[in-house]
PDB file of N, CA and C in Angstrom:
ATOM      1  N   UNK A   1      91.437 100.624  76.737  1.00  0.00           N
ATOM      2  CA  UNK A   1      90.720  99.956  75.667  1.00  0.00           C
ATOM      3  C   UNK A   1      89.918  98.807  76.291  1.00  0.00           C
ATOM      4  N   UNK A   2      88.409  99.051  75.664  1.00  0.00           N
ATOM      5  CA  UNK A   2      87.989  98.098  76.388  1.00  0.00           C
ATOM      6  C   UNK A   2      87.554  96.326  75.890  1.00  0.00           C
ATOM      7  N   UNK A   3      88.007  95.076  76.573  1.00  0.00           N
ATOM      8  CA  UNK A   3      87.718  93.781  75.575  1.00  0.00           C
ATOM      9  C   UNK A   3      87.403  93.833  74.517  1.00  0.00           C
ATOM     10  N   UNK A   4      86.042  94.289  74.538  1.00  0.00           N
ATOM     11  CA  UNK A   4      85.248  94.311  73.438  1.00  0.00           C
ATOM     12  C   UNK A   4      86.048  94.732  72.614  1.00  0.00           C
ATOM     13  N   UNK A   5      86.382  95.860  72.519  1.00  0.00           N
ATOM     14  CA  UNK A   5      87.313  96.635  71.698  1.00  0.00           C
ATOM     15  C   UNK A   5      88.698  95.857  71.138  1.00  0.00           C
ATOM     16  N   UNK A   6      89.243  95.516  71.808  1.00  0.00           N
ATOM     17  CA  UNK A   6      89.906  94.440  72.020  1.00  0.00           C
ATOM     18  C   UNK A   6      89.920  93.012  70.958  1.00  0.00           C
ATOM     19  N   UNK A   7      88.745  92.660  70.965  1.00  0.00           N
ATOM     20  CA  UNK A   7      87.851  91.492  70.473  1.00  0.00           C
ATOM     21  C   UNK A   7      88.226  92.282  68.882  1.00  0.00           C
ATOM     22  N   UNK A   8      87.431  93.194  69.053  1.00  0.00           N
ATOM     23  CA  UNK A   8      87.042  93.485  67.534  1.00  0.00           C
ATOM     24  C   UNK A   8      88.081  93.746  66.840  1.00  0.00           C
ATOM     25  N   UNK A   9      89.611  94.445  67.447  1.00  0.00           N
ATOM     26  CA  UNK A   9      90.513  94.367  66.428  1.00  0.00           C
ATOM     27  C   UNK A   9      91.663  93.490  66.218  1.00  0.00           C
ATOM     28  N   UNK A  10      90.710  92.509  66.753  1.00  0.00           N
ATOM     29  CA  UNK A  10      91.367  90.820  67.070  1.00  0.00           C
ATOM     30  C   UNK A  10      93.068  91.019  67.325  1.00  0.00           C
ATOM     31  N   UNK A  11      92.957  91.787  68.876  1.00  0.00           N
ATOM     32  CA  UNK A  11      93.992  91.770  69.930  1.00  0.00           C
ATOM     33  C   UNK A  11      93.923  91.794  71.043  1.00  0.00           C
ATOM     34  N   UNK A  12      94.519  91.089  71.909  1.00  0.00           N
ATOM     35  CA  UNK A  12      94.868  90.900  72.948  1.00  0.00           C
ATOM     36  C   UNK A  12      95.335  91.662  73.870  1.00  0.00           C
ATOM     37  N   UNK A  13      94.287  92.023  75.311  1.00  0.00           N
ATOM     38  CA  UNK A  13      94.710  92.656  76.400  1.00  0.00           C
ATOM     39  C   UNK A  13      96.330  92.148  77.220  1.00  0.00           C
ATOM     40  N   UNK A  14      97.079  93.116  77.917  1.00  0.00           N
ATOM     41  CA  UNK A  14      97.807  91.936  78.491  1.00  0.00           C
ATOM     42  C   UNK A  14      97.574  91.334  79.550  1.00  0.00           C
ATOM     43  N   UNK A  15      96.270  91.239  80.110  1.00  0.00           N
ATOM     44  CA  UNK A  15      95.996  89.932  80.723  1.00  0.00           C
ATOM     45  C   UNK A  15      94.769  89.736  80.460  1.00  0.00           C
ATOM     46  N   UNK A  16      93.761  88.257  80.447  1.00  0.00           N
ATOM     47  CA  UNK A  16      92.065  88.745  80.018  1.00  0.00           C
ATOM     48  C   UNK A  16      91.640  89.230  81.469  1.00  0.00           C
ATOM     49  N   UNK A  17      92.227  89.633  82.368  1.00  0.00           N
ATOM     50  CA  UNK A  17      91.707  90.058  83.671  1.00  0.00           C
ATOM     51  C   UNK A  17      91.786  91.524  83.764  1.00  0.00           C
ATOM     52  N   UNK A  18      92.581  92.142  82.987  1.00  0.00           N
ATOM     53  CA  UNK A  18      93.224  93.268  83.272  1.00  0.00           C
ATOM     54  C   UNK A  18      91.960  94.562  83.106  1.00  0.00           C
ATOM     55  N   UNK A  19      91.594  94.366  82.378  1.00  0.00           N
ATOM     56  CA  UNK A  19      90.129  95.144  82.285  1.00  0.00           C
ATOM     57  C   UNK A  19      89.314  95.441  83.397  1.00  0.00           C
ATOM     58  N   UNK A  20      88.869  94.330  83.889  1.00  0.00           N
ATOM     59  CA  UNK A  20      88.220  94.044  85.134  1.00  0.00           C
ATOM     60  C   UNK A  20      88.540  94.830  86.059  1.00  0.00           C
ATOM     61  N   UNK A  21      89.660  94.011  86.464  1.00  0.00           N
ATOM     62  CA  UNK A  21      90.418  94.413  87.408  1.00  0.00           C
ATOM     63  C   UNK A  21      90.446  96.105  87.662  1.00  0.00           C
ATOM     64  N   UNK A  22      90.582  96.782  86.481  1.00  0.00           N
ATOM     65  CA  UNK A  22      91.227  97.800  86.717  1.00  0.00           C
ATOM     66  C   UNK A  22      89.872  98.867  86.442  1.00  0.00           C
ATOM     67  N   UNK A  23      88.699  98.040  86.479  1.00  0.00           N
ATOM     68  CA  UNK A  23      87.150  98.607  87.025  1.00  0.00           C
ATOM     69  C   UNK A  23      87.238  98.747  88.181  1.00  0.00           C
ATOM     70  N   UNK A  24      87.127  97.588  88.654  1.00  0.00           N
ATOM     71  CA  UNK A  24      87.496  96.952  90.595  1.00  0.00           C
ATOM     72  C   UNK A  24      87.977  98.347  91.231  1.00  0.00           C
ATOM     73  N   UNK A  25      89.064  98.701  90.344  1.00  0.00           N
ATOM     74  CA  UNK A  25      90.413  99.196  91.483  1.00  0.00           C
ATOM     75  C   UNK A  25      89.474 101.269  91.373  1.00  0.00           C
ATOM     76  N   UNK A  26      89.131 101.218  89.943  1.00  0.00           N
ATOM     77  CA  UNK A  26      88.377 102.693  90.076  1.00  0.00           C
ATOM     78  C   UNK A  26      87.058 102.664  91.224  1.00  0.00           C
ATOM     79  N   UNK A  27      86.759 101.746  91.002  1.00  0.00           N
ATOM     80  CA  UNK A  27      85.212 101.567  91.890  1.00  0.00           C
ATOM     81  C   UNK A  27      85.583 101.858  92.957  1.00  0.00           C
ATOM     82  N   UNK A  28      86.470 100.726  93.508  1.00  0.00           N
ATOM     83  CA  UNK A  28      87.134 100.748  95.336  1.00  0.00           C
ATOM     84  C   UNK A  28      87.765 101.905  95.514  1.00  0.00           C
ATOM     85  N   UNK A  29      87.905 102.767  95.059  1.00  0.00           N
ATOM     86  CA  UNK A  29      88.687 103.883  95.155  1.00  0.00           C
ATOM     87  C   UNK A  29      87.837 105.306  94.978  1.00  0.00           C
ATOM     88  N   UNK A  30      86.963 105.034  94.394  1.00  0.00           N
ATOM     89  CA  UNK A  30      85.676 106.092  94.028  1.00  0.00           C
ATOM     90  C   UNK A  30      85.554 106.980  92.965  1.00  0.00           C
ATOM     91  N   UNK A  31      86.218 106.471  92.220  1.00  0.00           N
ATOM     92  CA  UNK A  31      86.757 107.494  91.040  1.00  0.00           C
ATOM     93  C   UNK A  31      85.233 107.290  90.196  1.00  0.00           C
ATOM     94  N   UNK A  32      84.767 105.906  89.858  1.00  0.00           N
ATOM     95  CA  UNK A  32      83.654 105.285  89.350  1.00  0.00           C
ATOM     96  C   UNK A  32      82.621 105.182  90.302  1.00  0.00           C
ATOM     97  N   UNK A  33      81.063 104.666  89.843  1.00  0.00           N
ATOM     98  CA  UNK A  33      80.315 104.089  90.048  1.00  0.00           C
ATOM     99  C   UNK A  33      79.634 103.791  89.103  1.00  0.00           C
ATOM    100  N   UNK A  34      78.966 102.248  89.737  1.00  0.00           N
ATOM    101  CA  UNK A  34      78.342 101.506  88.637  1.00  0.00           C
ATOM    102  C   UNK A  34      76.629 101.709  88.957  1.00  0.00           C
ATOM    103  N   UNK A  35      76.006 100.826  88.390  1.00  0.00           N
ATOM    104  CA  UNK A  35      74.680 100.122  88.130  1.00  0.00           C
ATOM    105  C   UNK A  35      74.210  99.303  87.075  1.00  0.00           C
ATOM    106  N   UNK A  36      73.583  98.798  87.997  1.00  0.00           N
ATOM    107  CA  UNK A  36      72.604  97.553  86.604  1.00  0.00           C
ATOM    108  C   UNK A  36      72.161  98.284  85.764  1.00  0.00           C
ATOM    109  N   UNK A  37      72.314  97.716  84.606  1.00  0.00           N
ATOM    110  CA  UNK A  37      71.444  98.368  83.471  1.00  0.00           C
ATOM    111  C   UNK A  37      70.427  97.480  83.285  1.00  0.00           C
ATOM    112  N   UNK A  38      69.323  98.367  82.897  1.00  0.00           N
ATOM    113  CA  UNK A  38      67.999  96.875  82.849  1.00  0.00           C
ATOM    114  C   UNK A  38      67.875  96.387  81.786  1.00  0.00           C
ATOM    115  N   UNK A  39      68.498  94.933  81.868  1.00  0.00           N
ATOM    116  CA  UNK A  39      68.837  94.349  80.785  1.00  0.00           C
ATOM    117  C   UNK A  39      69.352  93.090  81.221  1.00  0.00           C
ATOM    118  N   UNK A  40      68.994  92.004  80.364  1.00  0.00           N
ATOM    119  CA  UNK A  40      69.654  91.018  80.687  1.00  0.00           C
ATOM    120  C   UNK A  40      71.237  90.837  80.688  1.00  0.00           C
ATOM    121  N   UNK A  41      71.592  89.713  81.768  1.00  0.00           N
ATOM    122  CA  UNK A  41      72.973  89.546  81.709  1.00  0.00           C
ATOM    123  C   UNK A  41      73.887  90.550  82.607  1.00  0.00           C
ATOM    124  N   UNK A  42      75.378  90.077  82.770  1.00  0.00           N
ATOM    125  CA  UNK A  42      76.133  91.374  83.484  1.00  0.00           C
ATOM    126  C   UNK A  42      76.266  92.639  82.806  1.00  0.00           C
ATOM    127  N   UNK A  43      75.102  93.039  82.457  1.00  0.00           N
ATOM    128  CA  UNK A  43      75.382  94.716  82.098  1.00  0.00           C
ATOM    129  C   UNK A  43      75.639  95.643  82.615  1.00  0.00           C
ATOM    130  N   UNK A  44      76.738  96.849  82.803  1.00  0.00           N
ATOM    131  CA  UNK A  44      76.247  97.836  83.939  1.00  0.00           C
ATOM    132  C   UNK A  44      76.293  98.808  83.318  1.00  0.00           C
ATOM    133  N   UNK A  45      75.967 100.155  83.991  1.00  0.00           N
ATOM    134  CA  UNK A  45      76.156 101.566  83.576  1.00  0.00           C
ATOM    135  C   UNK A  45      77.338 102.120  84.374  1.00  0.00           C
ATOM    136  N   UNK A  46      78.345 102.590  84.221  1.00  0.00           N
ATOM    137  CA  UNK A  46      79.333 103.430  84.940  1.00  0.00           C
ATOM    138  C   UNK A  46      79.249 105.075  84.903  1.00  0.00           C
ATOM    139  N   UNK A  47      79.511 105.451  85.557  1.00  0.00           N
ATOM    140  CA  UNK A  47      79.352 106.937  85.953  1.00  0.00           C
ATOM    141  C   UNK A  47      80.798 107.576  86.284  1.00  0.00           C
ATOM    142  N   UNK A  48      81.383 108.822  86.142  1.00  0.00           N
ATOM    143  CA  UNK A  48      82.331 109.338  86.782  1.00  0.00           C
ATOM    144  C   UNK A  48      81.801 110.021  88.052  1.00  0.00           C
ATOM    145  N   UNK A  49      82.507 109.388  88.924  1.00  0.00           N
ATOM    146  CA  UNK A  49      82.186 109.809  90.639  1.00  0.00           C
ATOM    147  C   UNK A  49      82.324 111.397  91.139  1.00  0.00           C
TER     148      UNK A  49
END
């Protein structure tokens, strides 16, 4: 589930890192890839690798 998601059904991840993080760990591992989306701000696009 992602923050946002999160946000909206006004609950709490169990950590506010945990999300992230567990982008990080698909990326470094190759399962994911990202890109900028053109757009302002940290936006990205993710892909299955």
């Amino acid at each position: 589930m992602s923050l946002k998601q999160c946000s909206h059904l006004k609950i709490k991840p169990i950590a506010a890192r945990t999300y992230s993080q567990y982008l990080k760990t698909l990326i470094e591992i190759d399962l994911i890839k990202f890109e900028r989306a053109l757009v302002r701000g940290k936006v990205r696009k993710f892909k299955v690798a």
